[in-house]
C-alpha atoms as a PDB file:
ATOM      1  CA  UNK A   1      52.730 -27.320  68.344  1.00  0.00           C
ATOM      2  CA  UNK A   2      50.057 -25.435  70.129  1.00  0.00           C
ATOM      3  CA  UNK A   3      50.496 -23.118  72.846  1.00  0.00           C
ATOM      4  CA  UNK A   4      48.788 -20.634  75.356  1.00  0.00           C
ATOM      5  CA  UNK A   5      50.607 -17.516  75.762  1.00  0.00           C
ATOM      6  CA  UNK A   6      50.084 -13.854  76.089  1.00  0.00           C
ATOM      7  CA  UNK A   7      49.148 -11.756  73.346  1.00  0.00           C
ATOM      8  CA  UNK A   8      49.674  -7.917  74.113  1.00  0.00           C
ATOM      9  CA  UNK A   9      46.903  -4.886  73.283  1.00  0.00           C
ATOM     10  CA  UNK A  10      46.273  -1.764  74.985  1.00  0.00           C
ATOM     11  CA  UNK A  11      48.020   1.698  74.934  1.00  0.00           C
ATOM     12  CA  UNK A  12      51.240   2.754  75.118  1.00  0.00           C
ATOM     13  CA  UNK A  13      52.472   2.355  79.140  1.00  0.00           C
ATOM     14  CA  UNK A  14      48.790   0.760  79.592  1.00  0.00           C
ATOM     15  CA  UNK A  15      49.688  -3.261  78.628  1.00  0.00           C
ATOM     16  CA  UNK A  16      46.892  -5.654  78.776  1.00  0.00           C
ATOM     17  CA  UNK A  17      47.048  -8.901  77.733  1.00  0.00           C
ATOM     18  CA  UNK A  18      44.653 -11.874  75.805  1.00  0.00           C
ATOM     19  CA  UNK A  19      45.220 -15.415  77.100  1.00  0.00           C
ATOM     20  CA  UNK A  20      45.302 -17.084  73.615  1.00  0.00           C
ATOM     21  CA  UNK A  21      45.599 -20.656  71.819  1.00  0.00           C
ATOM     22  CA  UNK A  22      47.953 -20.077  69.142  1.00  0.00           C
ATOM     23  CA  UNK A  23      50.259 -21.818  66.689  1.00  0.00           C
ATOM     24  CA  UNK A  24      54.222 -21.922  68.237  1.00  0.00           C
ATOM     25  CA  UNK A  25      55.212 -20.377  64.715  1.00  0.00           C
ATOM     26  CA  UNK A  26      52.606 -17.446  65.033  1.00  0.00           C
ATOM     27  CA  UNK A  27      53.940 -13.857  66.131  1.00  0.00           C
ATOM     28  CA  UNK A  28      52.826 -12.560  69.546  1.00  0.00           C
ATOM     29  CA  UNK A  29      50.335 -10.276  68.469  1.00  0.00           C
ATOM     30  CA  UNK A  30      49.089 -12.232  65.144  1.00  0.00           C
ATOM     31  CA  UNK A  31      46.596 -14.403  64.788  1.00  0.00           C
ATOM     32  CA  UNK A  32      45.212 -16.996  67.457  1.00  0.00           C
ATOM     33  CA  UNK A  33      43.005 -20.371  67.183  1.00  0.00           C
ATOM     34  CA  UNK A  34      41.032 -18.980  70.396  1.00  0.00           C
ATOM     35  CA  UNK A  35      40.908 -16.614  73.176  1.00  0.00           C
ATOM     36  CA  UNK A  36      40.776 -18.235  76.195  1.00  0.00           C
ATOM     37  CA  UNK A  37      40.764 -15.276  78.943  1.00  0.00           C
ATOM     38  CA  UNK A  38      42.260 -11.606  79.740  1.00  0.00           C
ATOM     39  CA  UNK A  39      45.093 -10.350  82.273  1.00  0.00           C
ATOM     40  CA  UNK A  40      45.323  -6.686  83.298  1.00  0.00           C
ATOM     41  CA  UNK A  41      48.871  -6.699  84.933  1.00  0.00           C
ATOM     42  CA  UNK A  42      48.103  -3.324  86.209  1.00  0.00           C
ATOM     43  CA  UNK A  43      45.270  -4.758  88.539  1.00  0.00           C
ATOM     44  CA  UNK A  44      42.851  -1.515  87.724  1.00  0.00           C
ATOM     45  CA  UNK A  45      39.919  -3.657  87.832  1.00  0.00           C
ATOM     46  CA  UNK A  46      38.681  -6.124  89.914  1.00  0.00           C
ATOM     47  CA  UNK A  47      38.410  -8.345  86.884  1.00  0.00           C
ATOM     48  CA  UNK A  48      42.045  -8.059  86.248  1.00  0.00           C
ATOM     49  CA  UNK A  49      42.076 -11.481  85.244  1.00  0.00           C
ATOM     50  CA  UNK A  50      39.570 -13.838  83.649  1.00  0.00           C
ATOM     51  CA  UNK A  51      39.942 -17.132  82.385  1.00  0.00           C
ATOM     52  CA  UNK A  52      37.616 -19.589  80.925  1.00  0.00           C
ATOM     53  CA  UNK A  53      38.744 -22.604  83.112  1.00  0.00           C
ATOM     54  CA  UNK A  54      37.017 -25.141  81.046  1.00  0.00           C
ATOM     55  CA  UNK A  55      38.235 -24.086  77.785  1.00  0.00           C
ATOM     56  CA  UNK A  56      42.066 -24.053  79.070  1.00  0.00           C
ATOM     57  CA  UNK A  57      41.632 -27.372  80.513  1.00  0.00           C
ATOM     58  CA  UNK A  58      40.055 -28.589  77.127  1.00  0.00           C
ATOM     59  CA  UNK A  59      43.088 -27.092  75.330  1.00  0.00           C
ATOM     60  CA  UNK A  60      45.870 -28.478  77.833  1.00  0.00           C
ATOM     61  CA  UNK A  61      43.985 -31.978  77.671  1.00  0.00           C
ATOM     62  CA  UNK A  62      44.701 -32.068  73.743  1.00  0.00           C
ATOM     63  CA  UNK A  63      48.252 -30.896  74.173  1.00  0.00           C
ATOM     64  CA  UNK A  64      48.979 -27.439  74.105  1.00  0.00           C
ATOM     65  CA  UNK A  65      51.791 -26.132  76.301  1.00  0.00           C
ATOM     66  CA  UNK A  66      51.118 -22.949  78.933  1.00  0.00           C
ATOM     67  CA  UNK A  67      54.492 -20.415  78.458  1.00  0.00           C
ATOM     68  CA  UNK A  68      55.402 -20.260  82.108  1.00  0.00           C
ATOM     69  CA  UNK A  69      53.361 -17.053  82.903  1.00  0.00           C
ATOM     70  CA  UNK A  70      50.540 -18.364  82.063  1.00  0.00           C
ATOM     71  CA  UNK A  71      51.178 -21.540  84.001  1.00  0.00           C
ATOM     72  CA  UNK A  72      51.317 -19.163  86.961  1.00  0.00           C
ATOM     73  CA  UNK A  73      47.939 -17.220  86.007  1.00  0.00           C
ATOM     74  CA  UNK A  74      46.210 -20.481  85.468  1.00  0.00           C
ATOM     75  CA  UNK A  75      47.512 -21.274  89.060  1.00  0.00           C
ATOM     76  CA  UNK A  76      46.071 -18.328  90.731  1.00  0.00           C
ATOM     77  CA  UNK A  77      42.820 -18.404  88.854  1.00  0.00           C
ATOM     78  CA  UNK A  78      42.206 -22.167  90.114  1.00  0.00           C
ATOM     79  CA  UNK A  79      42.638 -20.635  93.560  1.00  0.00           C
ATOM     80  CA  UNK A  80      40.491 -17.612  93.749  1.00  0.00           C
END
């Protein structure tokens, strides 16, 4: 099964996150099929969160399953 989930990078006490495609059976921070946008939880930037709209919808249109926080990031990028 194919998923889009978080995959963590970034210093110590300084999380960011990739919005990845990945394999169910692949560790968090292992490989991914594609990255599909970025999320600063932080909010240090005014780009603290990108996504590539088309390419998720492409993704979720062929089956892969959002884990729920990035059901709710999808959400709020759709409405900015």
């Amino acid at each position: 099964m194919t998923k889009i989930r978080l995959s963590r990078f970034g210093s110590k006490a300084n999380p960011h996150y990739r919005i990845v495609v990945v394999d169910s059976r692949a560790k968090r921070d292992g490989g991914y099929i594609e990255r599909v946008g970025y999320y600063d939880p932080r909010r240090t930037t005014k780009d603290w969160l990108k996504l590539d709209q088309e390419r998720v919808q492409y993704w979720l249109g062929v089956g892969a399953q959002p884990t729920d926080t990035v059901k709710k990031l999808i959400k709020q990028a759709s409405e900015a």
